[in-house]
C-alpha atoms as a PDB file:
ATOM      1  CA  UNK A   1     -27.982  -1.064  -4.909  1.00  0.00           C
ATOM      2  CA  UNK A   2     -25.939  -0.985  -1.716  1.00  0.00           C
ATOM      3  CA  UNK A   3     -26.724   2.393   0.453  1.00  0.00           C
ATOM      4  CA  UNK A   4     -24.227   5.042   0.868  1.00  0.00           C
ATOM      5  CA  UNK A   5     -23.108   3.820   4.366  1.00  0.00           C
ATOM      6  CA  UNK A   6     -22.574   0.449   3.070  1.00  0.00           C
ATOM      7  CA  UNK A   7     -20.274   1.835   0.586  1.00  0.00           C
ATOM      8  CA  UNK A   8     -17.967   4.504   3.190  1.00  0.00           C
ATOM      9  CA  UNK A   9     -17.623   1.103   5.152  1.00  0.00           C
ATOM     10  CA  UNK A  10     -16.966  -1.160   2.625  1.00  0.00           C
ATOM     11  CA  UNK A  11     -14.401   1.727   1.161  1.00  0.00           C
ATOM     12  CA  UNK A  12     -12.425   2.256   4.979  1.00  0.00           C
ATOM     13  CA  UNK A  13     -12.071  -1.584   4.765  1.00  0.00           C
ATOM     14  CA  UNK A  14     -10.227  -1.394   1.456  1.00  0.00           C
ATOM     15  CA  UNK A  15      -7.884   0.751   2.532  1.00  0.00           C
ATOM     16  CA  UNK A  16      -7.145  -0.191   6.069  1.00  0.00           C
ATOM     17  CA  UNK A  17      -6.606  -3.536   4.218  1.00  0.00           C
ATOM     18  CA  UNK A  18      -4.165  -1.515   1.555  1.00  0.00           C
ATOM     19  CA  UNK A  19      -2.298  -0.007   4.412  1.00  0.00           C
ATOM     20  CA  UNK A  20      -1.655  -3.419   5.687  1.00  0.00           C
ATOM     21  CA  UNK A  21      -0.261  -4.532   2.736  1.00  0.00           C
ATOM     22  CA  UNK A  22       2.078  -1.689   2.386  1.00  0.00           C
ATOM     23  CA  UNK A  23       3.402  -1.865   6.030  1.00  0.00           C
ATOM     24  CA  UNK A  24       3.877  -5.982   5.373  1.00  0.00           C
ATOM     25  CA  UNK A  25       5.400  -4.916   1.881  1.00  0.00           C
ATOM     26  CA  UNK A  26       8.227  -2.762   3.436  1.00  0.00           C
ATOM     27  CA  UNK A  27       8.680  -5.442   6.475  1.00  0.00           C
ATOM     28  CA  UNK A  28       9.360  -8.150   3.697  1.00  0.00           C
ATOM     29  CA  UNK A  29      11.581  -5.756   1.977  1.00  0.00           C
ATOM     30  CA  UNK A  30      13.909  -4.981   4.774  1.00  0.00           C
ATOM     31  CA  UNK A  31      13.867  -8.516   6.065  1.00  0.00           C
ATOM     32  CA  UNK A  32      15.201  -9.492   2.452  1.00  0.00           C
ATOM     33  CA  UNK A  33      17.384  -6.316   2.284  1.00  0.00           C
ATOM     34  CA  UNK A  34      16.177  -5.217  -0.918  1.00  0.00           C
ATOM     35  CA  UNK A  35      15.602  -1.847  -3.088  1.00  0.00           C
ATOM     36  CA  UNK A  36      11.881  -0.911  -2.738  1.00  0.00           C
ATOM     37  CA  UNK A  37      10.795   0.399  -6.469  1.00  0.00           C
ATOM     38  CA  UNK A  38       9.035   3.525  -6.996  1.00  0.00           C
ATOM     39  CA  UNK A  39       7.539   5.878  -9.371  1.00  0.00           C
ATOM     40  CA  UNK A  40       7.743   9.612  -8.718  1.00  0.00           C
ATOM     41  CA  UNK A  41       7.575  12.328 -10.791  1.00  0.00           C
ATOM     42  CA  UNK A  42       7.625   9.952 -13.748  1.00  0.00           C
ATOM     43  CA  UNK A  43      10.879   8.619 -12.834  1.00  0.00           C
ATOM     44  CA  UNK A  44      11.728   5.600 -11.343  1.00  0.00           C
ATOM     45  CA  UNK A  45      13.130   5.342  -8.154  1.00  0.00           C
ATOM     46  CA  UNK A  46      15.118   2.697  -5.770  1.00  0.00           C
ATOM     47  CA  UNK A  47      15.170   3.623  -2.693  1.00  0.00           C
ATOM     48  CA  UNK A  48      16.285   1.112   0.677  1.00  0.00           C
ATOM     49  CA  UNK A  49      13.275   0.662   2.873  1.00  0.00           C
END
């Protein structure tokens, strides 16, 4: 079993990595000029990035 600081680090790692991926997501998407898709509210959205 991995200790509770193993898992807060392992966990802030995740999601600096996720934030990365979102910031690289909405540089691809204005570099292509494209509609970024979203949920909200159960609706679907397209919004320009």
């Amino acid at each position: 079993m991995k200790n509770n600081n193993q898992a807060v680090s392992e966990r802030d790692k995740i999601l600096q990595g996720m934030d990365k991926v979102y910031d690289n997501l909405l540089l691809y998407k204005k570099k292509k000029n494209s509609d970024l898709v979203i949920c909200r509210n159960g609706k679907i959205l397209r919004i320009k990035p």
